[in-house]
PDB file of N, CA and C in Angstrom:
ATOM      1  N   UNK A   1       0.709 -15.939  -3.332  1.00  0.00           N
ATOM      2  CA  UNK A   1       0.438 -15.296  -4.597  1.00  0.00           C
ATOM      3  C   UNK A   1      -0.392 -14.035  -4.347  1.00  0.00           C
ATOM      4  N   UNK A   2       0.156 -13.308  -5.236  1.00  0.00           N
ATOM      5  CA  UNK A   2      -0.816 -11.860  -4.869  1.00  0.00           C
ATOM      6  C   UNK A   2      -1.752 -11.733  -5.911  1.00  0.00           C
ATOM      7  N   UNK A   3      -3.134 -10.863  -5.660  1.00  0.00           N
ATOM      8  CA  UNK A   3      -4.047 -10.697  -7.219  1.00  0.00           C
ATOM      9  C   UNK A   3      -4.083  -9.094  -7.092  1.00  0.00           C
ATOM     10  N   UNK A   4      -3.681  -8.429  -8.026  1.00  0.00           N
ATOM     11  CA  UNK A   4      -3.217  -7.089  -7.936  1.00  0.00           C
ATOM     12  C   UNK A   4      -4.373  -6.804  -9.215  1.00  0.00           C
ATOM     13  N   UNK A   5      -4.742  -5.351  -9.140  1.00  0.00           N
ATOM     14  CA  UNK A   5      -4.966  -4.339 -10.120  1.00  0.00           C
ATOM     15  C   UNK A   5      -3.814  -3.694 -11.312  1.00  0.00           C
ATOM     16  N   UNK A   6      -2.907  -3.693 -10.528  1.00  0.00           N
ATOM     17  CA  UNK A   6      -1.781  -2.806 -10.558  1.00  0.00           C
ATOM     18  C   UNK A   6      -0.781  -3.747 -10.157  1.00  0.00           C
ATOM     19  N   UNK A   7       0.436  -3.548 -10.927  1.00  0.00           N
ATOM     20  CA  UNK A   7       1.835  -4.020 -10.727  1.00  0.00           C
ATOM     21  C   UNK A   7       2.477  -3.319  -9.569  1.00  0.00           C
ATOM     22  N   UNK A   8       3.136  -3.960  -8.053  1.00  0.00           N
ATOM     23  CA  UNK A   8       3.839  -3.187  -7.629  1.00  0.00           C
ATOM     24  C   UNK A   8       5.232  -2.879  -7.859  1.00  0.00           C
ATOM     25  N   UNK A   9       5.294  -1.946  -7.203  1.00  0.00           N
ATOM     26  CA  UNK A   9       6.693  -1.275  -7.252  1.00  0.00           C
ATOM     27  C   UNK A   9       7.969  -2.740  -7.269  1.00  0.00           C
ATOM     28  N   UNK A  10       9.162  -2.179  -8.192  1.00  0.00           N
ATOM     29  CA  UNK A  10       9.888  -3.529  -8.374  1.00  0.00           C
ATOM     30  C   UNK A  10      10.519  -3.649  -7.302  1.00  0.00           C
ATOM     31  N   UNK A  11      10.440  -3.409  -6.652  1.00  0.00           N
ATOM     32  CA  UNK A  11      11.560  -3.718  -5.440  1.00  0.00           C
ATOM     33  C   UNK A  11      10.765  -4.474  -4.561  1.00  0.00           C
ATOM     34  N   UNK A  12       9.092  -4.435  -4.493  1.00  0.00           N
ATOM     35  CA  UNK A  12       8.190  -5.235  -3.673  1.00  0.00           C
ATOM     36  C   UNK A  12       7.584  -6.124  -4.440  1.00  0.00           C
ATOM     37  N   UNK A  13       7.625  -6.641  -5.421  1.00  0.00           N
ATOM     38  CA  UNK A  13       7.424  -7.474  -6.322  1.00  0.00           C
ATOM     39  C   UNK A  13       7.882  -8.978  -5.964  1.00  0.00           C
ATOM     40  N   UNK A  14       6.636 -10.047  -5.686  1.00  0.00           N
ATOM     41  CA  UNK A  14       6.986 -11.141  -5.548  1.00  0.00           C
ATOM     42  C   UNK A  14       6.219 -11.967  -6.877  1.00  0.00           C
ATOM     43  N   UNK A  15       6.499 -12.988  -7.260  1.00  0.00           N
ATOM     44  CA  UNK A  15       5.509 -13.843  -8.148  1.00  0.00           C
ATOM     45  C   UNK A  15       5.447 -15.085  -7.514  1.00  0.00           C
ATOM     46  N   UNK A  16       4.036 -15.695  -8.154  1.00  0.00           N
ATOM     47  CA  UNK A  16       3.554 -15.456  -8.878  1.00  0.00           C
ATOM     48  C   UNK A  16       2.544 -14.623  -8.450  1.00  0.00           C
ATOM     49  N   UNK A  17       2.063 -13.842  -9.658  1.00  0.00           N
ATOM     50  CA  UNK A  17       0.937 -13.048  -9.111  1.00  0.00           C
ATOM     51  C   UNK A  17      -0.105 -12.716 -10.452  1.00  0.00           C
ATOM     52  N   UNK A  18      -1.661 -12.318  -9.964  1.00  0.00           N
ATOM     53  CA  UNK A  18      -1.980 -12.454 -10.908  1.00  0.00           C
ATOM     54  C   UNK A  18      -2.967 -11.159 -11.012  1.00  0.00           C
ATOM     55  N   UNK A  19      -2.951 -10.192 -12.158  1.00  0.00           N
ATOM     56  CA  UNK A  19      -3.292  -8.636 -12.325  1.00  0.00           C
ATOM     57  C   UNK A  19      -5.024  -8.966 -13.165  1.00  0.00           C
ATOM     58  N   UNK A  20      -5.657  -8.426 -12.389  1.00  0.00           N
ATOM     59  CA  UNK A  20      -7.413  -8.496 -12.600  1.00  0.00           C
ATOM     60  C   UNK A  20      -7.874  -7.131 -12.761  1.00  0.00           C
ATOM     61  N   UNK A  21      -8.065  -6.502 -13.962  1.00  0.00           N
ATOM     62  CA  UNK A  21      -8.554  -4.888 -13.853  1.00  0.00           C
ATOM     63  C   UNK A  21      -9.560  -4.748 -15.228  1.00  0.00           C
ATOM     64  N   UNK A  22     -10.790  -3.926 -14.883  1.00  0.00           N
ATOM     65  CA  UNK A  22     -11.697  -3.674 -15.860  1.00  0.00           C
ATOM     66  C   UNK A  22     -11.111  -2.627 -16.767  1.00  0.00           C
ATOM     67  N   UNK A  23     -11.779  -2.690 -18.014  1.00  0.00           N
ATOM     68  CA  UNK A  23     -11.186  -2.506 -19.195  1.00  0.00           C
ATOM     69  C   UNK A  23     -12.690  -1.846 -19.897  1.00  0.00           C
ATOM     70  N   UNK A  24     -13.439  -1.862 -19.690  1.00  0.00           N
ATOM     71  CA  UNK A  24     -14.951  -1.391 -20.224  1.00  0.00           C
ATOM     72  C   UNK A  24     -15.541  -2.224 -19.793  1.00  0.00           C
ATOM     73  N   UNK A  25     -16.662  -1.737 -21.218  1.00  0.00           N
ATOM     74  CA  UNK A  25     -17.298  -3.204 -21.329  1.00  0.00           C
ATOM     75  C   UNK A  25     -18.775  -2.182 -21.601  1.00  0.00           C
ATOM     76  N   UNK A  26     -19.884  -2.968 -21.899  1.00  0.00           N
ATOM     77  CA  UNK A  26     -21.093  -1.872 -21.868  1.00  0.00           C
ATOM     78  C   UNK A  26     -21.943  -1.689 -20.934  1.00  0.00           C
ATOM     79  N   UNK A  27     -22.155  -0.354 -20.579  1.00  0.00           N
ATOM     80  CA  UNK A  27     -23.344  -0.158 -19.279  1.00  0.00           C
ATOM     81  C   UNK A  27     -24.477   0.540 -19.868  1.00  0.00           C
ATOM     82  N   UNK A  28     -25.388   0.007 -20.810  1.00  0.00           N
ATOM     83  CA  UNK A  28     -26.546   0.335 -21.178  1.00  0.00           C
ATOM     84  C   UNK A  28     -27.411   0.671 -19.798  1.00  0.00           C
ATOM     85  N   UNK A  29     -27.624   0.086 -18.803  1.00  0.00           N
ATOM     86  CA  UNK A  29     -28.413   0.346 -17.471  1.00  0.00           C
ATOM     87  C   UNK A  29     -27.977  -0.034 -16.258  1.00  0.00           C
ATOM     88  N   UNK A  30     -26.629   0.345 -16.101  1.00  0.00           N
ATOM     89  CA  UNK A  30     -25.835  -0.077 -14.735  1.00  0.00           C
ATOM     90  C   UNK A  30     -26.839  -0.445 -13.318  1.00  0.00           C
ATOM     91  N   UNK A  31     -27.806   0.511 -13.692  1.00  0.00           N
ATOM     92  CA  UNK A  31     -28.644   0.072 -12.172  1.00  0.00           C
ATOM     93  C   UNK A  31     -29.338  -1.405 -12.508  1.00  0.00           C
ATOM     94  N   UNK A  32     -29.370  -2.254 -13.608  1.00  0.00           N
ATOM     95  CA  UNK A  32     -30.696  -3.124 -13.769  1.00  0.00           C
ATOM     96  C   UNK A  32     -29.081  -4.181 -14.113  1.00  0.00           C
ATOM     97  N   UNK A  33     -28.315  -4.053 -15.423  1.00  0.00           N
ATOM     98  CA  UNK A  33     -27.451  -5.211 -15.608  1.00  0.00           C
ATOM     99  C   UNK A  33     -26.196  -4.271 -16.225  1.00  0.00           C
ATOM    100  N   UNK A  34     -24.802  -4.582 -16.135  1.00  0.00           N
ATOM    101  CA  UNK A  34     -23.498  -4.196 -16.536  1.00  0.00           C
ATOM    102  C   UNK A  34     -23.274  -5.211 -17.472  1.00  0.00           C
ATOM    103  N   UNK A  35     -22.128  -5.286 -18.273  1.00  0.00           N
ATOM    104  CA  UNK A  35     -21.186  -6.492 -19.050  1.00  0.00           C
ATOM    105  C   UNK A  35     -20.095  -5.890 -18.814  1.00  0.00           C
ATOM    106  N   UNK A  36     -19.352  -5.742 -17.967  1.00  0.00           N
ATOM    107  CA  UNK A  36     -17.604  -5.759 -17.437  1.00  0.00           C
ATOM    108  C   UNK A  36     -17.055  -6.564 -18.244  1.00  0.00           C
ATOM    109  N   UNK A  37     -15.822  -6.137 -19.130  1.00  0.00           N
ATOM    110  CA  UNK A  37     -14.903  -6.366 -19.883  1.00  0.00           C
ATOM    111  C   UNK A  37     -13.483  -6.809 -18.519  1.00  0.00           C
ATOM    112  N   UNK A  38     -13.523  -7.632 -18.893  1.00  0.00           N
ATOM    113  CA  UNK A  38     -11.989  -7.723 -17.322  1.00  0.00           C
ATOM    114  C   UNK A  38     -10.960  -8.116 -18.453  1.00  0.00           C
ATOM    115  N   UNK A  39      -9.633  -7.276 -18.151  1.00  0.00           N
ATOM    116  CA  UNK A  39      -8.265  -8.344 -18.318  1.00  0.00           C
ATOM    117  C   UNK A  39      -7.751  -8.861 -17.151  1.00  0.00           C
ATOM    118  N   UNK A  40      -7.240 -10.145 -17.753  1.00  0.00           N
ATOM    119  CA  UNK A  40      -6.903 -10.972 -16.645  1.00  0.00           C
ATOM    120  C   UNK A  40      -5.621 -11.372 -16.866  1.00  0.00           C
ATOM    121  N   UNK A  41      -4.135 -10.940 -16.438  1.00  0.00           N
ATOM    122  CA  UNK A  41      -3.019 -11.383 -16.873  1.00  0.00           C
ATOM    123  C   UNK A  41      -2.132 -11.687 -15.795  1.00  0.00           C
ATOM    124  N   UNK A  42      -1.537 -13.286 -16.064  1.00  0.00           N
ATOM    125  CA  UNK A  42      -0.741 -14.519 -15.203  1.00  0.00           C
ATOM    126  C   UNK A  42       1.000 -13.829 -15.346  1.00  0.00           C
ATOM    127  N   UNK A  43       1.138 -13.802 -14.229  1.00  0.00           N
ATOM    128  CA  UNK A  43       2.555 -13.758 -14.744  1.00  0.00           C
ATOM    129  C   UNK A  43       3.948 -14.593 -13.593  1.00  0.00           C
ATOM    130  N   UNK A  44       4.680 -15.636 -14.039  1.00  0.00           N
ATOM    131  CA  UNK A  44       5.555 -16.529 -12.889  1.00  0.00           C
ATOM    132  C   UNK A  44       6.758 -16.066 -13.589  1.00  0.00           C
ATOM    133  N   UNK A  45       7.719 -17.039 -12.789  1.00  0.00           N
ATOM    134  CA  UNK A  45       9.131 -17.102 -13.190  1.00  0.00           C
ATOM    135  C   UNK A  45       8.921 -18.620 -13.638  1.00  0.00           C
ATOM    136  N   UNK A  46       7.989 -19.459 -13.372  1.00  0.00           N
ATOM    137  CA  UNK A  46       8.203 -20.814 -13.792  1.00  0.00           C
ATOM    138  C   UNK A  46       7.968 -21.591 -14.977  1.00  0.00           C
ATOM    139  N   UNK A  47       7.939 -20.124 -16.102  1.00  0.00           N
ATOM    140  CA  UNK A  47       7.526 -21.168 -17.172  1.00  0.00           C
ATOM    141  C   UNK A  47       6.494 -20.882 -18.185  1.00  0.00           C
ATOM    142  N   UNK A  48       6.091 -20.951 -19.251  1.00  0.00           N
ATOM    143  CA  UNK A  48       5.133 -20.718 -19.237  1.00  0.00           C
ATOM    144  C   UNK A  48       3.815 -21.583 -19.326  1.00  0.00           C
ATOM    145  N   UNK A  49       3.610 -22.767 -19.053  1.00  0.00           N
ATOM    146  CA  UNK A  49       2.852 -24.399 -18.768  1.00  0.00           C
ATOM    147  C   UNK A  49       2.460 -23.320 -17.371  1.00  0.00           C
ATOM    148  N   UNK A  50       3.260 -23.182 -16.224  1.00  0.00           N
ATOM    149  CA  UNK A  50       2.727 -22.619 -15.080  1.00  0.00           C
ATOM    150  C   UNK A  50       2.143 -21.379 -15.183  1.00  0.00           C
ATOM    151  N   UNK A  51       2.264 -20.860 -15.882  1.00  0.00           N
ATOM    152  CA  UNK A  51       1.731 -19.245 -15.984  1.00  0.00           C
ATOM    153  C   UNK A  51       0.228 -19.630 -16.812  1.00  0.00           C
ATOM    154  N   UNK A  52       0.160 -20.604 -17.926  1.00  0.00           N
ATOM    155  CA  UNK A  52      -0.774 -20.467 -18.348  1.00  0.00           C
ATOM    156  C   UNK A  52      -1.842 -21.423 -17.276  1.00  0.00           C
ATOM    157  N   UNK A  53      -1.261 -22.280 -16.419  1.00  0.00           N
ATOM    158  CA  UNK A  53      -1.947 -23.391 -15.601  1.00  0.00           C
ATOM    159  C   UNK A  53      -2.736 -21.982 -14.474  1.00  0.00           C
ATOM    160  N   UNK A  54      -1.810 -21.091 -14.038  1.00  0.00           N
ATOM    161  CA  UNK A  54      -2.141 -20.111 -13.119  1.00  0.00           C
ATOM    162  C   UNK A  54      -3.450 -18.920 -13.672  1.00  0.00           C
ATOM    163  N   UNK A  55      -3.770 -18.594 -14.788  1.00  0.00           N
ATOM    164  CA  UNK A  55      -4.361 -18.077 -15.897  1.00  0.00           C
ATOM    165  C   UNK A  55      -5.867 -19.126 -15.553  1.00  0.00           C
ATOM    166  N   UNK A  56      -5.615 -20.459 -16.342  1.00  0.00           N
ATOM    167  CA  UNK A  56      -6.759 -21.536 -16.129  1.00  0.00           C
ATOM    168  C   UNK A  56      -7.554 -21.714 -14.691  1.00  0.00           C
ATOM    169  N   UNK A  57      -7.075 -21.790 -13.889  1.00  0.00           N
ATOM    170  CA  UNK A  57      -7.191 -21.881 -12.550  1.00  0.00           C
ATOM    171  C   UNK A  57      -8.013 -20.682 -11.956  1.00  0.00           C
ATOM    172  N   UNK A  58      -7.189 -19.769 -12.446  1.00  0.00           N
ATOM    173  CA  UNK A  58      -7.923 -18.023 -12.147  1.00  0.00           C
ATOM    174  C   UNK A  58      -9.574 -18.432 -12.874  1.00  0.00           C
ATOM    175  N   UNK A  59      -9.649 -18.446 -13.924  1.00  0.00           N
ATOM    176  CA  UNK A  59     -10.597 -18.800 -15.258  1.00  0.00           C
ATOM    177  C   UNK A  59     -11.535 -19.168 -14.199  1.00  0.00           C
ATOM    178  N   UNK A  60     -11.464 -20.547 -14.113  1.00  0.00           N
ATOM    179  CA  UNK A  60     -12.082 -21.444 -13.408  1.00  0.00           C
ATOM    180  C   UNK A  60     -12.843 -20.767 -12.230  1.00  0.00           C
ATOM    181  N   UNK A  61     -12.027 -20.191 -11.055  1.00  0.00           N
ATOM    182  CA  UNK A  61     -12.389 -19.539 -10.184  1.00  0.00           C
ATOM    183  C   UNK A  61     -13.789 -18.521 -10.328  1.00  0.00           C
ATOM    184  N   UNK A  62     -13.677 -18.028 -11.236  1.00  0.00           N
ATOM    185  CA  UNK A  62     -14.511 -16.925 -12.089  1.00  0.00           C
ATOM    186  C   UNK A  62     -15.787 -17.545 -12.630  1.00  0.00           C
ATOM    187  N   UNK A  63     -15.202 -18.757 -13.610  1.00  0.00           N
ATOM    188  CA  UNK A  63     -16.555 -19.585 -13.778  1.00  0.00           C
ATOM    189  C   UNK A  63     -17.468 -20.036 -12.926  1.00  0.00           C
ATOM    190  N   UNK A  64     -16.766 -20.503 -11.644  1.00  0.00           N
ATOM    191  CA  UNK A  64     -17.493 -21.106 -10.520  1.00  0.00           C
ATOM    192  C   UNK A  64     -18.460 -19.883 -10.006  1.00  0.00           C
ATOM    193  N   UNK A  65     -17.474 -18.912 -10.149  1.00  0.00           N
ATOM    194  CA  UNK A  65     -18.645 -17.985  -9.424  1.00  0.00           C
ATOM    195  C   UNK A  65     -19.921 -17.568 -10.049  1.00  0.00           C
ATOM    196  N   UNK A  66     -20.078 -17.575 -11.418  1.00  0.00           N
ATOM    197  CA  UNK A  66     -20.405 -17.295 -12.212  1.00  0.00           C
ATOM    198  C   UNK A  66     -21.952 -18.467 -12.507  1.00  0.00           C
ATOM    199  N   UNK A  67     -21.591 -19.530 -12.142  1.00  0.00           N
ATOM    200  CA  UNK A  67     -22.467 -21.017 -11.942  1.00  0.00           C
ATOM    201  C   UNK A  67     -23.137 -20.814 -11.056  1.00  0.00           C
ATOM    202  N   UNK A  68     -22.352 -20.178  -9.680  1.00  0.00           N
ATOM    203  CA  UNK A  68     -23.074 -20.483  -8.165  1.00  0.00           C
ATOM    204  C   UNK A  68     -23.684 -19.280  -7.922  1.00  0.00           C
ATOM    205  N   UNK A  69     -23.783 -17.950  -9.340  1.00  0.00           N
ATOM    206  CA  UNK A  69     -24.209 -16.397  -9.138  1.00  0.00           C
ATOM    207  C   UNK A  69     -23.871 -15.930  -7.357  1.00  0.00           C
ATOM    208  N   UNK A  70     -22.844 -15.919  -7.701  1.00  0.00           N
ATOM    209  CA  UNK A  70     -21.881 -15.599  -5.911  1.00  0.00           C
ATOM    210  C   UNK A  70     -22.006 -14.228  -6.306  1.00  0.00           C
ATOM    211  N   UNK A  71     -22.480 -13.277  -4.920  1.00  0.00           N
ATOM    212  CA  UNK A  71     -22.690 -12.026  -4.440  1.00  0.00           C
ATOM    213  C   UNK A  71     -20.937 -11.054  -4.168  1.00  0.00           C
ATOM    214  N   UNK A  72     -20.919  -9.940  -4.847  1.00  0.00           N
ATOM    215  CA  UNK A  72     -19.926  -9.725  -5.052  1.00  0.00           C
ATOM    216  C   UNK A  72     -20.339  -8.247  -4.569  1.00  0.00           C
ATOM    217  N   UNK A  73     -18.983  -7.246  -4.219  1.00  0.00           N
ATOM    218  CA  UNK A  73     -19.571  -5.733  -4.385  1.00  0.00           C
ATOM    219  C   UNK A  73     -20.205  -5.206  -5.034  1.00  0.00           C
ATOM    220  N   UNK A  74     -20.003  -5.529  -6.263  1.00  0.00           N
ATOM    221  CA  UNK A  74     -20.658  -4.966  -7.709  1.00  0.00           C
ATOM    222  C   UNK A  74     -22.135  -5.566  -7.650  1.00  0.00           C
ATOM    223  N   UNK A  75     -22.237  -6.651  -7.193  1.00  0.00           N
ATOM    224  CA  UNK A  75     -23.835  -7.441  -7.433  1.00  0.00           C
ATOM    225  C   UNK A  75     -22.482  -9.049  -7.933  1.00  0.00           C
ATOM    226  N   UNK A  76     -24.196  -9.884  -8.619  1.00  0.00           N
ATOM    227  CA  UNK A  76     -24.268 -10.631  -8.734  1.00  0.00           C
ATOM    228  C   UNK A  76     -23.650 -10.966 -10.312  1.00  0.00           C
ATOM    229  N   UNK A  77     -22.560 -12.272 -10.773  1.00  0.00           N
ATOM    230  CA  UNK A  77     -22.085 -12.126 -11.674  1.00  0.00           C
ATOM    231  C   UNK A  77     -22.993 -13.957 -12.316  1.00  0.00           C
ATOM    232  N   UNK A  78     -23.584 -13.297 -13.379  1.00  0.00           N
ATOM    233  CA  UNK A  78     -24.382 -14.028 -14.208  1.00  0.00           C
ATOM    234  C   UNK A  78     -24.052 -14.530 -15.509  1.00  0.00           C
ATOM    235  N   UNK A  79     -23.256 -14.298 -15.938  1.00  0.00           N
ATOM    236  CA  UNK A  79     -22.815 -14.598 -17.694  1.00  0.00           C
ATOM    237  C   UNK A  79     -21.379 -14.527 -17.752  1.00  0.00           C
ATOM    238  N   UNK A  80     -20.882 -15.228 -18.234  1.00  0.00           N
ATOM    239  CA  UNK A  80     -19.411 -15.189 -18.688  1.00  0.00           C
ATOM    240  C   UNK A  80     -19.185 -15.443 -20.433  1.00  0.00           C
ATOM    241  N   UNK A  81     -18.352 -14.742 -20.803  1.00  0.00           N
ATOM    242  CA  UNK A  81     -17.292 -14.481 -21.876  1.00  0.00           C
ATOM    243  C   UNK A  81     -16.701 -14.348 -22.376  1.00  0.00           C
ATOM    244  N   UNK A  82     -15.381 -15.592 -22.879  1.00  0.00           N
ATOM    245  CA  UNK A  82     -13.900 -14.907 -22.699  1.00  0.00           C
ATOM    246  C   UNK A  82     -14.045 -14.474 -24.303  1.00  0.00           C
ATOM    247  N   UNK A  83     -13.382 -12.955 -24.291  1.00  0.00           N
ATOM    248  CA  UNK A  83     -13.582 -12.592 -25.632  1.00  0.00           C
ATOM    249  C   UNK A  83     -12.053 -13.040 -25.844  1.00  0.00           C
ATOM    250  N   UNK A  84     -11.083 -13.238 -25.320  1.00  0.00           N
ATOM    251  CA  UNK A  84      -9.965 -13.467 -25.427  1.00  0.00           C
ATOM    252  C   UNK A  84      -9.330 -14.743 -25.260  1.00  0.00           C
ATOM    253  N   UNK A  85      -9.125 -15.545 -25.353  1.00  0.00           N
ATOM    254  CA  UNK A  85      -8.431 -16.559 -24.381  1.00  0.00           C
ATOM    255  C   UNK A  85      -7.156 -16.814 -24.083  1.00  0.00           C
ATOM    256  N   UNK A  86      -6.503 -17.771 -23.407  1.00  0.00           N
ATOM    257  CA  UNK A  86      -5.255 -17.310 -23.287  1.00  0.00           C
ATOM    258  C   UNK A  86      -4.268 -17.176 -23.910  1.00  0.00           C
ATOM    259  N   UNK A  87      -3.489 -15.897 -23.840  1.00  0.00           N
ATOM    260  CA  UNK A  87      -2.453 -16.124 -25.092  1.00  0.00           C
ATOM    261  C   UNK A  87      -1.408 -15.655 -24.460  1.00  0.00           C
ATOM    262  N   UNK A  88      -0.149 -15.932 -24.858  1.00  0.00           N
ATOM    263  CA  UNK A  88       1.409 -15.538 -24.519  1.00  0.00           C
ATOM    264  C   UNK A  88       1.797 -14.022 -24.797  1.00  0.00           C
ATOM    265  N   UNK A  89       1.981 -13.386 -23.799  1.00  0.00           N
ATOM    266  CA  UNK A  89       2.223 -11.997 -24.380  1.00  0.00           C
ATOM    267  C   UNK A  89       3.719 -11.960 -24.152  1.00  0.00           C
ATOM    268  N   UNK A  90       4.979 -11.441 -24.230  1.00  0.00           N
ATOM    269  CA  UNK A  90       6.193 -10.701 -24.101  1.00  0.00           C
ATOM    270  C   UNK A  90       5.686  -9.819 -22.625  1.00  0.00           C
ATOM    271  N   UNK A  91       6.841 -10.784 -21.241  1.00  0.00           N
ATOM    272  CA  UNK A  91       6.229  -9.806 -20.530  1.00  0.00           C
ATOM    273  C   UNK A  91       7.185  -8.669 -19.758  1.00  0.00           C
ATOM    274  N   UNK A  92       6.904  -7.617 -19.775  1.00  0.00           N
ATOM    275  CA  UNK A  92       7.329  -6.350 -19.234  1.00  0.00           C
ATOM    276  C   UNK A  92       8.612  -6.758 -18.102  1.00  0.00           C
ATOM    277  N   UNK A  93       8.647  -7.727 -17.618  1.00  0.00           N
ATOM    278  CA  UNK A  93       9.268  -7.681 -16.087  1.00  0.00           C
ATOM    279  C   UNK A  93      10.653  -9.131 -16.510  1.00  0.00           C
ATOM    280  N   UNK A  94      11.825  -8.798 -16.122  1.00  0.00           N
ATOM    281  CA  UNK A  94      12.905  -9.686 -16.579  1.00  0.00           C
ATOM    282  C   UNK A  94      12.735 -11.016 -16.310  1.00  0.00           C
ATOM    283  N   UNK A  95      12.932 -12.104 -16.968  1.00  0.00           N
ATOM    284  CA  UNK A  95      13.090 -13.455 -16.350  1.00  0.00           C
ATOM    285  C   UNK A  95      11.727 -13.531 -15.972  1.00  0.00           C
ATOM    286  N   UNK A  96      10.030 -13.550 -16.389  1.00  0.00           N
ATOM    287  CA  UNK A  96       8.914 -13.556 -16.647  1.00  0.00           C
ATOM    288  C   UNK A  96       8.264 -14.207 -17.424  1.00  0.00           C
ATOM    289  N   UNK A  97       7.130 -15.077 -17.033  1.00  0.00           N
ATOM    290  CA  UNK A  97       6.167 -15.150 -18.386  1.00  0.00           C
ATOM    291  C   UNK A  97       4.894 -14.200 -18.123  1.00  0.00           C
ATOM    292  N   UNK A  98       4.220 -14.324 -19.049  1.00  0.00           N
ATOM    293  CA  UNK A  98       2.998 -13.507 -18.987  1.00  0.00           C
ATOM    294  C   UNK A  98       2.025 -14.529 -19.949  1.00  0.00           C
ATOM    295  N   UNK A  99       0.411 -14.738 -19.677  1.00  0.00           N
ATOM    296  CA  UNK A  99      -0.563 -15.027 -20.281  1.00  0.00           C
ATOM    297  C   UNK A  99      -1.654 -14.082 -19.647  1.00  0.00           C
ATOM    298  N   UNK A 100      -2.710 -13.751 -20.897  1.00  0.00           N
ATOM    299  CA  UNK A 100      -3.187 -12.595 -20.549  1.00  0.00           C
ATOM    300  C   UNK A 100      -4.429 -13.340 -21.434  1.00  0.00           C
ATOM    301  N   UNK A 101      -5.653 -12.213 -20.878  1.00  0.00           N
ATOM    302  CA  UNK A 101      -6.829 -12.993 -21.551  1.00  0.00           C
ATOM    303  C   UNK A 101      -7.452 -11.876 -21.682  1.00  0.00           C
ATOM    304  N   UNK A 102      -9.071 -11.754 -21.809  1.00  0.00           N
ATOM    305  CA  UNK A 102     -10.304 -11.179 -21.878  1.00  0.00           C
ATOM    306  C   UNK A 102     -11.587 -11.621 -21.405  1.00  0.00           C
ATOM    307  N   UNK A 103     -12.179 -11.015 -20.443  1.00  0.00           N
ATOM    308  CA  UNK A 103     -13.406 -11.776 -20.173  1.00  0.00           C
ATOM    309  C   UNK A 103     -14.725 -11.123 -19.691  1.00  0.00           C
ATOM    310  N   UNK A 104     -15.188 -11.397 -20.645  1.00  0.00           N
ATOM    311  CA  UNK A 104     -16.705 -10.609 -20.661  1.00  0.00           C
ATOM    312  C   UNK A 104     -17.744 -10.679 -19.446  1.00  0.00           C
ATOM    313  N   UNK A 105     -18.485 -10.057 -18.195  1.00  0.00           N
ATOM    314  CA  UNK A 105     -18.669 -10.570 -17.361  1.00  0.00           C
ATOM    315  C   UNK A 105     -19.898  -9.611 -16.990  1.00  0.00           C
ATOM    316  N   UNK A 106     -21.217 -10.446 -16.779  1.00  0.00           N
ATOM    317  CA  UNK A 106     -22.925  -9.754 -16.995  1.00  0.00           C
ATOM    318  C   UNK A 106     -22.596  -9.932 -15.164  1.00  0.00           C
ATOM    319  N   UNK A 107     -23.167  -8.732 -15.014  1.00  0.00           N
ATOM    320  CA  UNK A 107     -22.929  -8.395 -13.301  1.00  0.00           C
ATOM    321  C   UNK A 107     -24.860  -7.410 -13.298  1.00  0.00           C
ATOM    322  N   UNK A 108     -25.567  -8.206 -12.250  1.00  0.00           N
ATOM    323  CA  UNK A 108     -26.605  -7.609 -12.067  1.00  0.00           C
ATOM    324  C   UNK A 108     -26.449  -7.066 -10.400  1.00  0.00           C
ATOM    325  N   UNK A 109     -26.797  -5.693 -10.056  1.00  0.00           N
ATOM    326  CA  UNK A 109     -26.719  -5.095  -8.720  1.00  0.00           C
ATOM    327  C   UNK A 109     -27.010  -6.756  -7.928  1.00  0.00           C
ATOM    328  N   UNK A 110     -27.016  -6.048  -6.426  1.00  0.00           N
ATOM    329  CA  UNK A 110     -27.081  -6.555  -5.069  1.00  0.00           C
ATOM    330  C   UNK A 110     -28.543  -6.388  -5.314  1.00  0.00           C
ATOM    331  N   UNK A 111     -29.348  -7.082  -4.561  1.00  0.00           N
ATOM    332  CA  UNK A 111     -30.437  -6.334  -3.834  1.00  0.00           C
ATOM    333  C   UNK A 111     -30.655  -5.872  -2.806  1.00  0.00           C
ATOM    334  N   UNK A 112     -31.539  -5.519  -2.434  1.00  0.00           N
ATOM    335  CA  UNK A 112     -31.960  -4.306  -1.897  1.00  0.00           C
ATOM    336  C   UNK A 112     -32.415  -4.587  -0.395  1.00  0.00           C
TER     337      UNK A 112
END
């Protein structure tokens, strides 16, 4: 499975795969704390029970990190928020499902 920003090109396109890219969110004091807005969207050929199971799973992953404040490039991710949860979108690519979400995410720097 791939976790992409970006959709690749169709001809290199395998699924399942799953597209993780910031979307805002507010940076009142980027140096002290962020809130990263992420979309997070599942997309298989198997269904959509598997696309949304692949979605949950992702979720999860995120939460954990989020519990265990795991050290990331950005810093440290402290708060979670799905402003979205999962929902069925119509997806772009033939013979596809898609579930797509929102998730609010308090990221404090690295230290120093």
């Amino acid at each position: 499975m791939d976790i992409v920003s970006w959709e690749k090109n169709v001809k290199h396109r395998t699924y399942p795969f799953l597209k993780v890219r910031r979307l805002g969110g507010l940076a009142k004091d980027p140096k002290r704390l962020d809130r990263a807005v992420i979309e997070m969207t599942a997309y298989t050929r198997d269904g959509l029970v598997a696309t949304e199971d692949l979605y949950l799973d992702a979720r999860q992953v995120i939460w954990d990190m989020v519990e265990n404040q795991t050290v990331t490039p950005a810093g440290y991710l402290h708060s979670f928020t799905e402003t979205l949860g999962p929902t069925q979108f119509d997806s772009e690519f033939d013979d596809t499902w898609r579930v797509q979400g929102l998730i609010q995410l308090g990221i404090r720097p690295p230290r120093n």
